[in-house]
Structures are given as structure tokens and as C-alpha cells.
C-alpha atoms as a PDB file:
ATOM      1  CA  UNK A   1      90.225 209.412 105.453  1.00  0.00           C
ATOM      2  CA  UNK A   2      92.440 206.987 107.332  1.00  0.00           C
ATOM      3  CA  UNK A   3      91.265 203.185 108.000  1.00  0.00           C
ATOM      4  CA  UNK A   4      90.049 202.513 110.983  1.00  0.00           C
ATOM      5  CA  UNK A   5      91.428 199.839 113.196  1.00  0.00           C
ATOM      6  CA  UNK A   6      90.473 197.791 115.818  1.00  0.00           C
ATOM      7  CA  UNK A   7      91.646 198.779 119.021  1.00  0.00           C
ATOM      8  CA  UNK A   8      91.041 195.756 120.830  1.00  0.00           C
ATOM      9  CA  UNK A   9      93.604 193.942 117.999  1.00  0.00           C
ATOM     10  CA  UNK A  10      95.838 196.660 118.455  1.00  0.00           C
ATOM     11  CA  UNK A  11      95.955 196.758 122.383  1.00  0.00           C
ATOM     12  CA  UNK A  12      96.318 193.005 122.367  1.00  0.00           C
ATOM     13  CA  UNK A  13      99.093 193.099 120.113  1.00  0.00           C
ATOM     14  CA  UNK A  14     101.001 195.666 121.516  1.00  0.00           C
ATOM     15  CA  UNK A  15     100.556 193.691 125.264  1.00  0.00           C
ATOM     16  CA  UNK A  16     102.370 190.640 122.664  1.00  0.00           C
ATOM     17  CA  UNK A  17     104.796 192.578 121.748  1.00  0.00           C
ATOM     18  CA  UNK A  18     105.517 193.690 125.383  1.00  0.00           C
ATOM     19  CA  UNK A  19     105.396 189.793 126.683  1.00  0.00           C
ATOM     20  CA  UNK A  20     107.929 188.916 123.759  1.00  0.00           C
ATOM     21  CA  UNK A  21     110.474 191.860 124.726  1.00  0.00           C
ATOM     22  CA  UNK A  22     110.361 191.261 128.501  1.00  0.00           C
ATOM     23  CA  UNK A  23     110.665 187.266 127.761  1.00  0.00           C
ATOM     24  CA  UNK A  24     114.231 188.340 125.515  1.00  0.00           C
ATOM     25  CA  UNK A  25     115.077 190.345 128.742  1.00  0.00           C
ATOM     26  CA  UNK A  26     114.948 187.445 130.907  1.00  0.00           C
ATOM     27  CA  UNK A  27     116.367 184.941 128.793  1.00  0.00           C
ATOM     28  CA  UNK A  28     119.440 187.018 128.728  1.00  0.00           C
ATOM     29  CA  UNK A  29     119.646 187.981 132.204  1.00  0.00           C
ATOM     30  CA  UNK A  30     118.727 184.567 133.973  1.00  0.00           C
ATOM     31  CA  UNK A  31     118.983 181.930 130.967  1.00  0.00           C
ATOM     32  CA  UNK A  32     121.671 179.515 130.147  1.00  0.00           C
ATOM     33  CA  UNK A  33     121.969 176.119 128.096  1.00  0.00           C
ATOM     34  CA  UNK A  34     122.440 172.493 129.106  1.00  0.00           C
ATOM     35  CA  UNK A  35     126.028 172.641 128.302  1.00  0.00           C
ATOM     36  CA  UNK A  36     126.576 175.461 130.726  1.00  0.00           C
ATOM     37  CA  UNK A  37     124.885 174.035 133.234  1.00  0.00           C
ATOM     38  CA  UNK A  38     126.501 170.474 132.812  1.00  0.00           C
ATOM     39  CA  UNK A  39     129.913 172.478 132.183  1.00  0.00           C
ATOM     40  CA  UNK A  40     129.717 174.460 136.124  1.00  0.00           C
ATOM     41  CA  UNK A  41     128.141 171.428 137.577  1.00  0.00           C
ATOM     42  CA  UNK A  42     131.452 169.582 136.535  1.00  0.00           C
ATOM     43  CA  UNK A  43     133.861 172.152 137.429  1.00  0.00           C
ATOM     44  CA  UNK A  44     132.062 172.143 141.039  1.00  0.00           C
ATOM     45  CA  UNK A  45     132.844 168.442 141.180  1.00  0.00           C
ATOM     46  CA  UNK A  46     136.477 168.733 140.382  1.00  0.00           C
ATOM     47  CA  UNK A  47     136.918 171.587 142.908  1.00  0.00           C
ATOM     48  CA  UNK A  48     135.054 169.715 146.024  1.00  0.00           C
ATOM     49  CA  UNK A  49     137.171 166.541 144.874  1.00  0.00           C
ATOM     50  CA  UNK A  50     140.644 168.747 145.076  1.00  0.00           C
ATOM     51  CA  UNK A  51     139.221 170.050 148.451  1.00  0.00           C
ATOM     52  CA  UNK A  52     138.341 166.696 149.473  1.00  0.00           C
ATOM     53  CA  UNK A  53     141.943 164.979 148.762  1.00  0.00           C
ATOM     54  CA  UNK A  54     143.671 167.702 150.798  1.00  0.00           C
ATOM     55  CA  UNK A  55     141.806 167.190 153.706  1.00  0.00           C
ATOM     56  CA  UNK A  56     143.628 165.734 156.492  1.00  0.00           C
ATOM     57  CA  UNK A  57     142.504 162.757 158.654  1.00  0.00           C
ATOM     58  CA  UNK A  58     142.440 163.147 162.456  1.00  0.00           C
END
């Protein structure tokens, strides 16, 4: 005969396991790192300051 097991352990476990996969999801669809962020944040800078210095003055 087969052991029994605790279905509340394995319920919980299995809603863990579901948590942890659907974090993974959403760290690769919506995460990114400092440097990334640092990194677009300066290339938005240089662009508005090349936009900036070709603007004409009425």
C-alpha cells in the first residue's frame, strides 16, 4: 500500500510552485536591472539634448 500524504501540504505546495512560475514569467516579461534602466534614462537625455540644440530661436 502506497503512503499517504497530506493533501493540505500538497495543495499548498503545488499553489508555491504556481506563485514561483508565474513570478519567472513576469520577471522576464516586465523586469529589467539598474543598469538598463540608468543605460535608457541616459540615452533619453542625449536625444532631448540633440533635439534641444537644433531648435531654433524666434
Amino acid at each position: 500500500m502506497a503512503e499517504p500524504i497530506n493533501l493540505n501540504k500538497a495543495r499548498k505546495a503545488k499553489a508555491r510552485a504556481d506563485k514561483a512560475q508565474q513570478a519567472s514569467e513576469n520577471r522576464a516579461k516586465f523586469g529589467r536591472t539598474k543598469a538598463q534602466k540608468q543605460a535608457e534614462a541616459t540615452e533619453q537625455e542625449k536625444l532631448r539634448k540633440a533635439i534641444e540644440a537644433k531648435k531654433r530661436e524666434r
